[in-house]
PDB file of N, CA and C in Angstrom:
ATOM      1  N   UNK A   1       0.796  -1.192   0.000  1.00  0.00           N
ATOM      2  CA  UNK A   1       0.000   0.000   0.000  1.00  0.00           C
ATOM      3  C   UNK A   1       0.846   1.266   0.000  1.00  0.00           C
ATOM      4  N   UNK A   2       1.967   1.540   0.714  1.00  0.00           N
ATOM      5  CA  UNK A   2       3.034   2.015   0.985  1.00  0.00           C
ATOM      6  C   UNK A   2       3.088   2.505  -0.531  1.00  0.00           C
ATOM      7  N   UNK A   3       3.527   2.076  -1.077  1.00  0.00           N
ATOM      8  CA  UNK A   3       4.323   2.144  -2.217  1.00  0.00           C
ATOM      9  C   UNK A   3       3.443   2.475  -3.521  1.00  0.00           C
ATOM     10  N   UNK A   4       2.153   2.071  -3.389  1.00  0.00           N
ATOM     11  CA  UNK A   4       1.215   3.209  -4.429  1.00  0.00           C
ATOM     12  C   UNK A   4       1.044   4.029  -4.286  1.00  0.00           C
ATOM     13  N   UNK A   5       1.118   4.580  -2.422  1.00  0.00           N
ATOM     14  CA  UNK A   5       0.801   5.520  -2.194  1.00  0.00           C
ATOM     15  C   UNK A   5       2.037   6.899  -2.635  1.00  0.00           C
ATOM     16  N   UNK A   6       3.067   6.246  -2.500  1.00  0.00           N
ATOM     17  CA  UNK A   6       4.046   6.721  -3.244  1.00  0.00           C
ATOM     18  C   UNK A   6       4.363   7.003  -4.854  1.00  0.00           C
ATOM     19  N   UNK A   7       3.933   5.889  -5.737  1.00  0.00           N
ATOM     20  CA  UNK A   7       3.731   6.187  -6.701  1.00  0.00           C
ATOM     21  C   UNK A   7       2.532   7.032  -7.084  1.00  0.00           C
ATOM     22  N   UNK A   8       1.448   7.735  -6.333  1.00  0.00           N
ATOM     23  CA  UNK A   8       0.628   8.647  -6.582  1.00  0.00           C
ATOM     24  C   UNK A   8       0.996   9.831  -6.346  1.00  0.00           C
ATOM     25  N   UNK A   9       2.040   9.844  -5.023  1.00  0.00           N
ATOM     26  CA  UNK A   9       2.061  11.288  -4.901  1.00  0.00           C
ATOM     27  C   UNK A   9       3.257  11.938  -5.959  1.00  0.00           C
ATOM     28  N   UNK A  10       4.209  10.646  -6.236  1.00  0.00           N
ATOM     29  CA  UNK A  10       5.188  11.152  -7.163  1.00  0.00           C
ATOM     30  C   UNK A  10       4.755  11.849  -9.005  1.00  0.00           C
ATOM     31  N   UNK A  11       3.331  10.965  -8.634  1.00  0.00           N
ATOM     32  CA  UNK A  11       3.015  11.667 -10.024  1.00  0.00           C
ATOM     33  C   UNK A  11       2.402  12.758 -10.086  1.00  0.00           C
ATOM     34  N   UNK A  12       1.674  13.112  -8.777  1.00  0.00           N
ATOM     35  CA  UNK A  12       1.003  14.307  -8.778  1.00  0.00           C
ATOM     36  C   UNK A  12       2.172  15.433  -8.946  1.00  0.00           C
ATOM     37  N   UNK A  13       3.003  14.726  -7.942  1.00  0.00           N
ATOM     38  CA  UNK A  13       4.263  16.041  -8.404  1.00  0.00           C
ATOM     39  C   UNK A  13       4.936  16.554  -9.666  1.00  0.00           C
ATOM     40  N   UNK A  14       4.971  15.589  -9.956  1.00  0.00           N
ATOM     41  CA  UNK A  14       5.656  15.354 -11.449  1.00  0.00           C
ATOM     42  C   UNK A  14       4.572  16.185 -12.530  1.00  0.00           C
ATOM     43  N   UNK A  15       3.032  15.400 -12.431  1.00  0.00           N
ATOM     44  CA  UNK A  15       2.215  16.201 -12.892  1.00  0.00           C
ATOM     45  C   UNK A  15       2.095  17.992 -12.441  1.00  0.00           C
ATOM     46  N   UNK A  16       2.131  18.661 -11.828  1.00  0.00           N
ATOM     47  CA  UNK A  16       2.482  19.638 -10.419  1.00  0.00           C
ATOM     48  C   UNK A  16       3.744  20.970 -11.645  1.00  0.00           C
ATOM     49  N   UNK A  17       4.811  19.927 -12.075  1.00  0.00           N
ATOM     50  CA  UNK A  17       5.848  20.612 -12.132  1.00  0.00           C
ATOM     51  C   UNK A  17       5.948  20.556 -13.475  1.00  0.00           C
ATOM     52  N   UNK A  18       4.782  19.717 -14.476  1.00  0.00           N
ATOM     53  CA  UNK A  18       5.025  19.930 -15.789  1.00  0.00           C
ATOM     54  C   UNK A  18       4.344  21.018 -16.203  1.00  0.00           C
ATOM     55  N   UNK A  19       3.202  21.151 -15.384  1.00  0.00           N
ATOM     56  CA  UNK A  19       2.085  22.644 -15.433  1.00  0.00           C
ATOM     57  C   UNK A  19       2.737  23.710 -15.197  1.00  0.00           C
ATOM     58  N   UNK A  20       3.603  24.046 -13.703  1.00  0.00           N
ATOM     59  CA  UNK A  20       4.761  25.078 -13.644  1.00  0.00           C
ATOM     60  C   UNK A  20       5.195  25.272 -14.827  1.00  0.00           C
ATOM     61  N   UNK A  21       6.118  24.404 -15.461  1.00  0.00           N
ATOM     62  CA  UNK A  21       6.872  24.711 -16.224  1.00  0.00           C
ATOM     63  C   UNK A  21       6.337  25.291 -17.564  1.00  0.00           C
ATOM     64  N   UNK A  22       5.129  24.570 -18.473  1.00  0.00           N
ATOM     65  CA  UNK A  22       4.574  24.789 -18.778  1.00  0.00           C
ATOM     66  C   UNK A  22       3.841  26.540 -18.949  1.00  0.00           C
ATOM     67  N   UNK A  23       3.854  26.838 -17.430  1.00  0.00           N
ATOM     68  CA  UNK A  23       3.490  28.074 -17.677  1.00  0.00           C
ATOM     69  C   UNK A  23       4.300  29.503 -17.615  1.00  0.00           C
ATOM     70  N   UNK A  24       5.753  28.290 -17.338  1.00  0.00           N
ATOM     71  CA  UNK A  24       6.486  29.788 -17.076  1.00  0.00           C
ATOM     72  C   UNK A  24       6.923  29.682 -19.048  1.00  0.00           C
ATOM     73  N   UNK A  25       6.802  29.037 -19.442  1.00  0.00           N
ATOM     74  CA  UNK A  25       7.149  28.992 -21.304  1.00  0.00           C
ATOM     75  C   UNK A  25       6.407  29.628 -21.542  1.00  0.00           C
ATOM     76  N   UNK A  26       5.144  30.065 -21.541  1.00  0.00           N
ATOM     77  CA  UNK A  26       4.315  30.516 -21.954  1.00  0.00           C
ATOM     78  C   UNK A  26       4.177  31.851 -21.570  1.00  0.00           C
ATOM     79  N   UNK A  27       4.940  32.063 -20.345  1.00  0.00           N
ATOM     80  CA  UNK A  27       4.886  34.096 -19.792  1.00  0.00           C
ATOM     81  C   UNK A  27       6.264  34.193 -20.462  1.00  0.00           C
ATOM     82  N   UNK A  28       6.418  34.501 -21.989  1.00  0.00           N
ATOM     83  CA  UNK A  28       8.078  34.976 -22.139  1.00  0.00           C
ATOM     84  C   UNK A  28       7.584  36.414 -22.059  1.00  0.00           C
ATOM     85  N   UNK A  29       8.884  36.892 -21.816  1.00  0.00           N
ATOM     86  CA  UNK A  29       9.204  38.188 -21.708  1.00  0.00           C
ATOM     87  C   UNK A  29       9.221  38.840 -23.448  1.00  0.00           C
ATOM     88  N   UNK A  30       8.283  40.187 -23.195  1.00  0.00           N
ATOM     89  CA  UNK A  30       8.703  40.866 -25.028  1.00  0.00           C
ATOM     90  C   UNK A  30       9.959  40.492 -25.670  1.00  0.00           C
ATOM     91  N   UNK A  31      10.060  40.826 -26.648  1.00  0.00           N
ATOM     92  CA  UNK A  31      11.446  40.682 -27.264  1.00  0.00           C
ATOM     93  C   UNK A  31      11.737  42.304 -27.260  1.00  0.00           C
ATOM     94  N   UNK A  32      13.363  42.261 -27.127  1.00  0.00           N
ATOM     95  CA  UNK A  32      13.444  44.179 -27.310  1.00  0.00           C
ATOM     96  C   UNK A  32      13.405  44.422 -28.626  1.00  0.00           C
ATOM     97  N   UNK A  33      12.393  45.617 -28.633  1.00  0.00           N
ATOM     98  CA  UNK A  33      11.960  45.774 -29.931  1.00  0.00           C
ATOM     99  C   UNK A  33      12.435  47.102 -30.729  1.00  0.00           C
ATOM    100  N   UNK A  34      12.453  48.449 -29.034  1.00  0.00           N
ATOM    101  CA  UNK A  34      13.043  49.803 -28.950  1.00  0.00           C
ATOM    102  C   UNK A  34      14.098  49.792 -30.151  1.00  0.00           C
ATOM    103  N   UNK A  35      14.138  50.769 -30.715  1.00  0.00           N
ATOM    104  CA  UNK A  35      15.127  51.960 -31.658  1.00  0.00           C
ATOM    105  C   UNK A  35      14.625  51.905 -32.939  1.00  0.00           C
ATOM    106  N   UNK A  36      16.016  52.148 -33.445  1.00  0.00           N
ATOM    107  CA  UNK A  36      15.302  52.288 -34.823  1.00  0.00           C
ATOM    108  C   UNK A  36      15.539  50.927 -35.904  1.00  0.00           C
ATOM    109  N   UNK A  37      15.135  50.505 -36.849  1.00  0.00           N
ATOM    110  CA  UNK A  37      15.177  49.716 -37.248  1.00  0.00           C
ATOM    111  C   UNK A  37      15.212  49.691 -38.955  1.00  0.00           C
ATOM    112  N   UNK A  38      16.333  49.748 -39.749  1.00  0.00           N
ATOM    113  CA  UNK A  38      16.361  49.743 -41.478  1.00  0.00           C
ATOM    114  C   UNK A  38      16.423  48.722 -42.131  1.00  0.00           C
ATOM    115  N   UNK A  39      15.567  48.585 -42.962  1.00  0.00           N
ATOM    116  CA  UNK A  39      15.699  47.485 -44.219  1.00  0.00           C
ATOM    117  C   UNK A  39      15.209  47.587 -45.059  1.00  0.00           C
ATOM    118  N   UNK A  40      14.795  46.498 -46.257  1.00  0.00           N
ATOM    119  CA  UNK A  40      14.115  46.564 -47.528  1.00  0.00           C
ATOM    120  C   UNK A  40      13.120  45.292 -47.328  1.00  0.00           C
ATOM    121  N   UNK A  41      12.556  45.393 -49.072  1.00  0.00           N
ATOM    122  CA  UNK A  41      12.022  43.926 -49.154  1.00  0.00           C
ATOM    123  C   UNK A  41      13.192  43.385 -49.566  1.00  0.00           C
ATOM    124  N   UNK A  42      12.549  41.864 -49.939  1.00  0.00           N
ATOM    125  CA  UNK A  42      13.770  40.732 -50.032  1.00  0.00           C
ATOM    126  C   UNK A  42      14.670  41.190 -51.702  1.00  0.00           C
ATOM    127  N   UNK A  43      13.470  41.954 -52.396  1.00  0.00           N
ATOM    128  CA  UNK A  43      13.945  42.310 -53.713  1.00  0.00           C
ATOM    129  C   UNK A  43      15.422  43.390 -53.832  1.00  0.00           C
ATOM    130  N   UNK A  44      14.652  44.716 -52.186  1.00  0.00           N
ATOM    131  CA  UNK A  44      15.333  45.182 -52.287  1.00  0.00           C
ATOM    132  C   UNK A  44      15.021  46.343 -53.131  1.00  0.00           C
ATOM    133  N   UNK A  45      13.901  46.938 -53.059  1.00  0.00           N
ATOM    134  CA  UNK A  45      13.286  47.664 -53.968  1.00  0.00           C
ATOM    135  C   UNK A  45      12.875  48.918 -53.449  1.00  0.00           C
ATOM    136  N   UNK A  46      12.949  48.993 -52.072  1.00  0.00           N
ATOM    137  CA  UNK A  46      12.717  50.197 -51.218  1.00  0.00           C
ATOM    138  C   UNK A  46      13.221  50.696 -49.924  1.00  0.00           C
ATOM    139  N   UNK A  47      13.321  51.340 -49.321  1.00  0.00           N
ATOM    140  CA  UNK A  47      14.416  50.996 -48.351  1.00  0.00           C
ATOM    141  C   UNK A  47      13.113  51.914 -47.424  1.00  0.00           C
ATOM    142  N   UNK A  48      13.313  50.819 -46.121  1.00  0.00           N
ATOM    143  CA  UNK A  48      12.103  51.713 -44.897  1.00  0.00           C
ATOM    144  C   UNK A  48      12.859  51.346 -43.396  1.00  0.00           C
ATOM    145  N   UNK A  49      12.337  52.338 -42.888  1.00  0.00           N
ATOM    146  CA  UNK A  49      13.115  52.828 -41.727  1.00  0.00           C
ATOM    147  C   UNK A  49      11.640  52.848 -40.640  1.00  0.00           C
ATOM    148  N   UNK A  50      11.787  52.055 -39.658  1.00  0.00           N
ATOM    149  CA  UNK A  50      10.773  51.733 -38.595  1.00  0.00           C
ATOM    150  C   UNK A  50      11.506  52.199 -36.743  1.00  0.00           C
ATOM    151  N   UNK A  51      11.117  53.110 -36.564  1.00  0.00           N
ATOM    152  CA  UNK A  51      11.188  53.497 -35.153  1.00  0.00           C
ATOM    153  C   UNK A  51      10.040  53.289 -34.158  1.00  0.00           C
ATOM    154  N   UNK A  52      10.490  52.102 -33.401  1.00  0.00           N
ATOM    155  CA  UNK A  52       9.769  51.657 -32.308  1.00  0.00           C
ATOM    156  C   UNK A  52      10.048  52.307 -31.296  1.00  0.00           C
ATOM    157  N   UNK A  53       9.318  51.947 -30.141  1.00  0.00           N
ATOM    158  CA  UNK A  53       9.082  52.453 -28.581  1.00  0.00           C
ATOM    159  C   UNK A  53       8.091  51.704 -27.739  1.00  0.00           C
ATOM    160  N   UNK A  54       8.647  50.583 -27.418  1.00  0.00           N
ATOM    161  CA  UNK A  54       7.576  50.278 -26.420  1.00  0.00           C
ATOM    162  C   UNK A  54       7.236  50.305 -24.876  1.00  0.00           C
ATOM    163  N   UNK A  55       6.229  50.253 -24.469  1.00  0.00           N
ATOM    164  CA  UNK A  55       6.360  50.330 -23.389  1.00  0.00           C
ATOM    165  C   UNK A  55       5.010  48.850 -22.606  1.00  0.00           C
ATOM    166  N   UNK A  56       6.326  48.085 -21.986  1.00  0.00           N
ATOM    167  CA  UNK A  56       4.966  46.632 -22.142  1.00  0.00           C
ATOM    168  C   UNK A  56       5.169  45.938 -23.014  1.00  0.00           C
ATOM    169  N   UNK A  57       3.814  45.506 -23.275  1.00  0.00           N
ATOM    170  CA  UNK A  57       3.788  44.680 -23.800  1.00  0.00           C
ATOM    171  C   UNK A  57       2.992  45.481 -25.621  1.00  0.00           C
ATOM    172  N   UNK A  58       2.885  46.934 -25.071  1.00  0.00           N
ATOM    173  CA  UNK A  58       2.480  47.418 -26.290  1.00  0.00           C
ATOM    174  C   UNK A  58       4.006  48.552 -27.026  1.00  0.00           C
ATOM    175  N   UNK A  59       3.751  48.889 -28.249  1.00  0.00           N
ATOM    176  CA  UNK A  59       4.527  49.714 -28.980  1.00  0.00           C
ATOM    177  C   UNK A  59       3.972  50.736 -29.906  1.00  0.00           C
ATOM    178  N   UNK A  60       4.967  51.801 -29.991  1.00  0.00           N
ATOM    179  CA  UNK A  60       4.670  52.866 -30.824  1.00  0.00           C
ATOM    180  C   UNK A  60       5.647  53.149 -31.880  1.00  0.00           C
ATOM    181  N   UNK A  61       5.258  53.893 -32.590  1.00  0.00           N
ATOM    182  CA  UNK A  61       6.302  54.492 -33.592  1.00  0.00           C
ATOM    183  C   UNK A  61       6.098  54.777 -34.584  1.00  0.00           C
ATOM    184  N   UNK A  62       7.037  54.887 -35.668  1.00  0.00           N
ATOM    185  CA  UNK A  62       6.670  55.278 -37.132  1.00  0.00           C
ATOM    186  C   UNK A  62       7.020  54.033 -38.543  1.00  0.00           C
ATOM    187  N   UNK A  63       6.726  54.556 -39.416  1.00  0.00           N
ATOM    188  CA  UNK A  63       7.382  54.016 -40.136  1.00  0.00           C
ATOM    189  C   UNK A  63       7.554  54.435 -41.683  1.00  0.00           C
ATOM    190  N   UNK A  64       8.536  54.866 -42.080  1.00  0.00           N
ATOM    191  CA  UNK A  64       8.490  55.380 -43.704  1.00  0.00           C
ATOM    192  C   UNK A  64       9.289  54.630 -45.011  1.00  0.00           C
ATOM    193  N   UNK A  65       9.082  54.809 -45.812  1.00  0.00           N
ATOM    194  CA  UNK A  65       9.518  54.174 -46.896  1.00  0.00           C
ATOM    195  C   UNK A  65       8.494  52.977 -47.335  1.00  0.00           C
ATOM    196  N   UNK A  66       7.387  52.670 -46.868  1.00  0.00           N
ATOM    197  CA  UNK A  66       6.972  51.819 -47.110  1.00  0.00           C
ATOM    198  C   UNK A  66       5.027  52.337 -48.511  1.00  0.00           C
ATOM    199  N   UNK A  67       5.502  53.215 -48.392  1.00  0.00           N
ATOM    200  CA  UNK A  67       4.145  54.444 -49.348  1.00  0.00           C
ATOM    201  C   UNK A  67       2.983  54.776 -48.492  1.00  0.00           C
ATOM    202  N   UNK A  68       1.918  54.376 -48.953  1.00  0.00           N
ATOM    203  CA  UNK A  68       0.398  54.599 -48.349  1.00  0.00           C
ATOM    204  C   UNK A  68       0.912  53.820 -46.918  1.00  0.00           C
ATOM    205  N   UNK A  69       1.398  53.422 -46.361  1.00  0.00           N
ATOM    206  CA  UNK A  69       1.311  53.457 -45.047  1.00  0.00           C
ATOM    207  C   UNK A  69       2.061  53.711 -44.349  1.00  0.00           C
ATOM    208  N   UNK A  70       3.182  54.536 -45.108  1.00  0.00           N
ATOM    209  CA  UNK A  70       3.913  55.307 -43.913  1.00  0.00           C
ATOM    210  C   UNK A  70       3.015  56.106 -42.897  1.00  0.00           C
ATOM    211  N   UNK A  71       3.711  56.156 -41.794  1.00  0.00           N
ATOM    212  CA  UNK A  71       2.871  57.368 -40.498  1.00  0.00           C
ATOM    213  C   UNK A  71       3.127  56.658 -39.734  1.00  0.00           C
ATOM    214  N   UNK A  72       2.590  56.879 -38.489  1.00  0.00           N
ATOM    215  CA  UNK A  72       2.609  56.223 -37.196  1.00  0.00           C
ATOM    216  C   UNK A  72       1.768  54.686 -37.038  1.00  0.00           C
ATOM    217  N   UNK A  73       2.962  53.963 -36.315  1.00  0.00           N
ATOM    218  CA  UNK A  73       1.988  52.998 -36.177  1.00  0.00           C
ATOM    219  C   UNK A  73       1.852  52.638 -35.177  1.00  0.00           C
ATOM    220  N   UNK A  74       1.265  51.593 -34.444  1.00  0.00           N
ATOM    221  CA  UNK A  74       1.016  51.250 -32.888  1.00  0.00           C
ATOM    222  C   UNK A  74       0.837  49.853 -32.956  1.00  0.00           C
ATOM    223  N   UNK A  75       1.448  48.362 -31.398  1.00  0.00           N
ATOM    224  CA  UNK A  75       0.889  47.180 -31.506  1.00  0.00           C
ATOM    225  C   UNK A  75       1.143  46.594 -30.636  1.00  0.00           C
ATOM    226  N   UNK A  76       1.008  45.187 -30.703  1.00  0.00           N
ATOM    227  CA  UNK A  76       1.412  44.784 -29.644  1.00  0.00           C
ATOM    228  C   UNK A  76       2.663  44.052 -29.513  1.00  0.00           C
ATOM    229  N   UNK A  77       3.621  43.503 -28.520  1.00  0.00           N
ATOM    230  CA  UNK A  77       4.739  42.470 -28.751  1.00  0.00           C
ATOM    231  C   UNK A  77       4.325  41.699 -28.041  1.00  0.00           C
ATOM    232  N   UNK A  78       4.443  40.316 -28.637  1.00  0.00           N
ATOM    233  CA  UNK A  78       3.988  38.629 -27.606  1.00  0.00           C
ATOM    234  C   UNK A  78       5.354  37.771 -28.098  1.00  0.00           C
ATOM    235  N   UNK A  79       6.247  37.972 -27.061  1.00  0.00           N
ATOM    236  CA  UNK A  79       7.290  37.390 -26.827  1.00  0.00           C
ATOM    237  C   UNK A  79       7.974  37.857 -28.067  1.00  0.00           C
ATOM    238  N   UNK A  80       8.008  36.772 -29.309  1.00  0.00           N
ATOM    239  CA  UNK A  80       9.027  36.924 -30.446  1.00  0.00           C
ATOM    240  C   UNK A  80       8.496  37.693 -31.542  1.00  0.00           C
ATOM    241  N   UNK A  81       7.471  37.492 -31.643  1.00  0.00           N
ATOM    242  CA  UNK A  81       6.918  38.486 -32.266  1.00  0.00           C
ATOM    243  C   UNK A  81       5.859  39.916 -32.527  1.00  0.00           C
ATOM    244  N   UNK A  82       5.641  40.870 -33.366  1.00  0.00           N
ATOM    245  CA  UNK A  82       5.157  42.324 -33.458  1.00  0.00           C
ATOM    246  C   UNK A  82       3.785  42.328 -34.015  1.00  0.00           C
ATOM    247  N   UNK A  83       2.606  42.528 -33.602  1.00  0.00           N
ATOM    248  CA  UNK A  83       1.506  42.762 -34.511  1.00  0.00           C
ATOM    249  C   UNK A  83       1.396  44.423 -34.962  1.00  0.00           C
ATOM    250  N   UNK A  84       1.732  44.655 -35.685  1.00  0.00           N
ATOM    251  CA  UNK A  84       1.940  46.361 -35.915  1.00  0.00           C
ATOM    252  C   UNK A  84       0.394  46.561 -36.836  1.00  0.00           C
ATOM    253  N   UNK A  85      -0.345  47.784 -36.014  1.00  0.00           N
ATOM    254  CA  UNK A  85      -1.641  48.620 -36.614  1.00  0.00           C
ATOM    255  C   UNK A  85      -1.170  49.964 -37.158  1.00  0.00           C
ATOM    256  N   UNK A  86      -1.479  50.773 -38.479  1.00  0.00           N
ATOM    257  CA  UNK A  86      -1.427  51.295 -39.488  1.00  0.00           C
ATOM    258  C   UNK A  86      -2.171  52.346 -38.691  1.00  0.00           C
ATOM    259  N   UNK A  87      -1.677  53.751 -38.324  1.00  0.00           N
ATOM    260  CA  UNK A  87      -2.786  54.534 -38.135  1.00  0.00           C
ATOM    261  C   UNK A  87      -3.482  55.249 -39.543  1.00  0.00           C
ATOM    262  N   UNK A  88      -3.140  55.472 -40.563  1.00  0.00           N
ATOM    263  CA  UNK A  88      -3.706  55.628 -41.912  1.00  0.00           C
ATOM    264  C   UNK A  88      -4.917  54.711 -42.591  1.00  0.00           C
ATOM    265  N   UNK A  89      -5.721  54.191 -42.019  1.00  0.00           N
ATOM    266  CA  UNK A  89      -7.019  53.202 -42.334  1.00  0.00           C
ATOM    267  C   UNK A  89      -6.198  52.151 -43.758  1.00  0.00           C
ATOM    268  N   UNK A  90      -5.172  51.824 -43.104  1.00  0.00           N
ATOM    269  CA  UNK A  90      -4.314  50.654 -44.017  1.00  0.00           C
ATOM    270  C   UNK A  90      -5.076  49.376 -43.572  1.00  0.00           C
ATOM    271  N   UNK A  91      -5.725  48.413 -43.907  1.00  0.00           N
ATOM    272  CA  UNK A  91      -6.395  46.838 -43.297  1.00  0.00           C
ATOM    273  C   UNK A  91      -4.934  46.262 -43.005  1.00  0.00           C
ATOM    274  N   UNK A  92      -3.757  46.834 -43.072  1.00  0.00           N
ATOM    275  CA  UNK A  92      -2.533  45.509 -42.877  1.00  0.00           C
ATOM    276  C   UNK A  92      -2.404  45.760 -41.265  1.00  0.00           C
ATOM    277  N   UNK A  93      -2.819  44.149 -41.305  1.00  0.00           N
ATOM    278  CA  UNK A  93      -1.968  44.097 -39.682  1.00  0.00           C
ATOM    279  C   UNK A  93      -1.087  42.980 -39.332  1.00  0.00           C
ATOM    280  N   UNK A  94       0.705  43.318 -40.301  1.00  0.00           N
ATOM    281  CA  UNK A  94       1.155  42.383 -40.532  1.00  0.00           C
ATOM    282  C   UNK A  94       1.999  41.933 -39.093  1.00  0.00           C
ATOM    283  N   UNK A  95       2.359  40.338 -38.974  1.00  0.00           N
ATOM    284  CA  UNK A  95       3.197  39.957 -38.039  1.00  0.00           C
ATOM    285  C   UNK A  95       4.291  39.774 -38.503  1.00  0.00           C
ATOM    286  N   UNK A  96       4.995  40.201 -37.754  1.00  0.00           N
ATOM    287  CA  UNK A  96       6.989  40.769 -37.990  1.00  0.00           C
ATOM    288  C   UNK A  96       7.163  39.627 -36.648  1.00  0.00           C
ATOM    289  N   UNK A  97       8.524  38.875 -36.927  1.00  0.00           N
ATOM    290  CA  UNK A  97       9.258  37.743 -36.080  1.00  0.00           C
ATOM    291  C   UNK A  97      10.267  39.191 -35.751  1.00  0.00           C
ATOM    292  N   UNK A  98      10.950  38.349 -34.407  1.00  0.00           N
ATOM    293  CA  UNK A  98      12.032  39.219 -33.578  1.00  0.00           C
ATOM    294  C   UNK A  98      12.921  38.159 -33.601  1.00  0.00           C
ATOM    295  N   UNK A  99      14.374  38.514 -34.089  1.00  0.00           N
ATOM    296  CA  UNK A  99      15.319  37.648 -33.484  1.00  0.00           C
ATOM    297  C   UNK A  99      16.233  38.273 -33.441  1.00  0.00           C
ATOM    298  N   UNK A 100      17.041  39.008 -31.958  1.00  0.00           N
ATOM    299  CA  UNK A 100      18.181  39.319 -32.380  1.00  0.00           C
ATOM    300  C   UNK A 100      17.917  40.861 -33.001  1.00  0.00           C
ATOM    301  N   UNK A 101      18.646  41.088 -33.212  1.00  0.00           N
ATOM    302  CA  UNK A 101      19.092  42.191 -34.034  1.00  0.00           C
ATOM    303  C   UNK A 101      18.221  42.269 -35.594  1.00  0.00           C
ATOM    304  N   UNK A 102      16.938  41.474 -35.614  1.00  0.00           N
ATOM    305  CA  UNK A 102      16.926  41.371 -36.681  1.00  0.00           C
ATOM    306  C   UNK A 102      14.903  41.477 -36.735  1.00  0.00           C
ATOM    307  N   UNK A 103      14.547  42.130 -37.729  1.00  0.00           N
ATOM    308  CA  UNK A 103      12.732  41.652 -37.452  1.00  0.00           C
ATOM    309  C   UNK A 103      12.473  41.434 -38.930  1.00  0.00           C
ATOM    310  N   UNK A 104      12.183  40.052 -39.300  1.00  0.00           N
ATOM    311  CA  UNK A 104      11.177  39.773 -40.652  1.00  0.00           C
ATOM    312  C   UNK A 104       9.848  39.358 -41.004  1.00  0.00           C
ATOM    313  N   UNK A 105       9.313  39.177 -41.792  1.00  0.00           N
ATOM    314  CA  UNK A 105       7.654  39.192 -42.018  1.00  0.00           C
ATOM    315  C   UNK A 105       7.255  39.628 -43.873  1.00  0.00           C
ATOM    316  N   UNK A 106       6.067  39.478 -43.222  1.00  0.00           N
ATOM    317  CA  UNK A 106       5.332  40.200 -44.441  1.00  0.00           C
ATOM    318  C   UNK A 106       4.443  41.214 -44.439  1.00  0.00           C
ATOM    319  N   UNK A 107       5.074  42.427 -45.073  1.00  0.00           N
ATOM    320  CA  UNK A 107       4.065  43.522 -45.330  1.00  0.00           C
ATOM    321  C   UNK A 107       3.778  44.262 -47.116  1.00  0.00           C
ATOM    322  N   UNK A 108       2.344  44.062 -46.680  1.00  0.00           N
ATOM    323  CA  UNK A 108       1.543  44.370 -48.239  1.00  0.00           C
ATOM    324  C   UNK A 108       2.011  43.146 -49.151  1.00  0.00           C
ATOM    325  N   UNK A 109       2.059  42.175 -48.576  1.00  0.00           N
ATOM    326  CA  UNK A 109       2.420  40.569 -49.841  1.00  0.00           C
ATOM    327  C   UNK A 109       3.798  40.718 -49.563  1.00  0.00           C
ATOM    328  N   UNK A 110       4.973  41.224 -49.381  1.00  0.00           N
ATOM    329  CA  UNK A 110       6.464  41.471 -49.383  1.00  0.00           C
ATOM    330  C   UNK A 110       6.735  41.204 -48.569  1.00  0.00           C
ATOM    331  N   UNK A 111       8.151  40.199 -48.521  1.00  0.00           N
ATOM    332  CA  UNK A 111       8.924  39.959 -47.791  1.00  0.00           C
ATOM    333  C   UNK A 111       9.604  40.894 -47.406  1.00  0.00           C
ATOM    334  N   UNK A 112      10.058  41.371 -45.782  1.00  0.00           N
ATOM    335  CA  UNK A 112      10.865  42.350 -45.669  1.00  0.00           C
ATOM    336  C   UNK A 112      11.680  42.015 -44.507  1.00  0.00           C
ATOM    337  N   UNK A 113      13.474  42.576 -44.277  1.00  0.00           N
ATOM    338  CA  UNK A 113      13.965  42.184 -43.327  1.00  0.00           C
ATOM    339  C   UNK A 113      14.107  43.616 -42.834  1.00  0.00           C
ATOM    340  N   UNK A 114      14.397  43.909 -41.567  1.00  0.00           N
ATOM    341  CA  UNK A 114      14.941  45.303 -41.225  1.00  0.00           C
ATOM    342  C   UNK A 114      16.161  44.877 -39.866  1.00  0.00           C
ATOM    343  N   UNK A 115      17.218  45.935 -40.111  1.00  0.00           N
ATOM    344  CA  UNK A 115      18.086  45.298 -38.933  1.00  0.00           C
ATOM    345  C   UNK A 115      17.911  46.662 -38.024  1.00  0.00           C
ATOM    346  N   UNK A 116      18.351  46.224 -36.315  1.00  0.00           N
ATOM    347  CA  UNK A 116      18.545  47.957 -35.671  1.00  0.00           C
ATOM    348  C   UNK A 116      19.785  48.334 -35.856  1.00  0.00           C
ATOM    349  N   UNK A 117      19.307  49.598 -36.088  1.00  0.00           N
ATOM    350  CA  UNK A 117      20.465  50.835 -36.438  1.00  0.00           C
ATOM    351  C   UNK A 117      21.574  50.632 -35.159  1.00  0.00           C
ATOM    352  N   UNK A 118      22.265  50.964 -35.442  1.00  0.00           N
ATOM    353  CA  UNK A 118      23.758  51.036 -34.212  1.00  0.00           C
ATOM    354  C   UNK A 118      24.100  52.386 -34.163  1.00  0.00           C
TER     355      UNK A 118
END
């Protein structure tokens, strides 16, 4: 009896510490997203310059070179990646990956990389 009773509580624990863990994966921290940020599309056909600011888990900033939706934009960051909103009644609300020194995605159908400025 001893000894199931042991093998129950070991699993509750076990069960216990996969949920912990579990949830600390799941609270990541933003990615830093702050400064400024230059690149093109993959073609290489325009060159746009994105200045972030966040504060949280939300962000601000601009962005030009990109045409009808240059201006300010605003969004959110969830861990690795950016949902950026268009204040110009643009429908794009593209998701940009974070890695590093580096943010890519797709905006308006285009591939685009941008690195931060130094």
């Amino acid at each position: 009896m001893t000894h199931d009773l042991m093998k129950r509580t070991m699993l509750v624990l076990v069960g216990l510490w996969i949920v912990m863990v579990a949830g600390y994966a799941s609270a990541e921290t933003p990615a830093d997203v702050n400064g400024t940020w230059i690149g093109s599309t993959l073609r290489g056909a325009s060159t746009m310059t994105l200045v972030l600011k966040p504060t949280g888990n939300t962000v601000n900033g601009t962005i030009v070179g990109v045409g009808t939706a240059d201006g300010p934009v605003d969004g959110t960051v969830d861990g690795k990646t950016i949902r950026l909103r268009f204040d110009n009644d643009t429908d794009q609300t593209p998701l940009l990956n974070v890695k590093g020194d580096e943010i890519t995605g797709l905006l308006s159908g285009t591939e685009i990389t941008l690195r931060r400025a130094k």
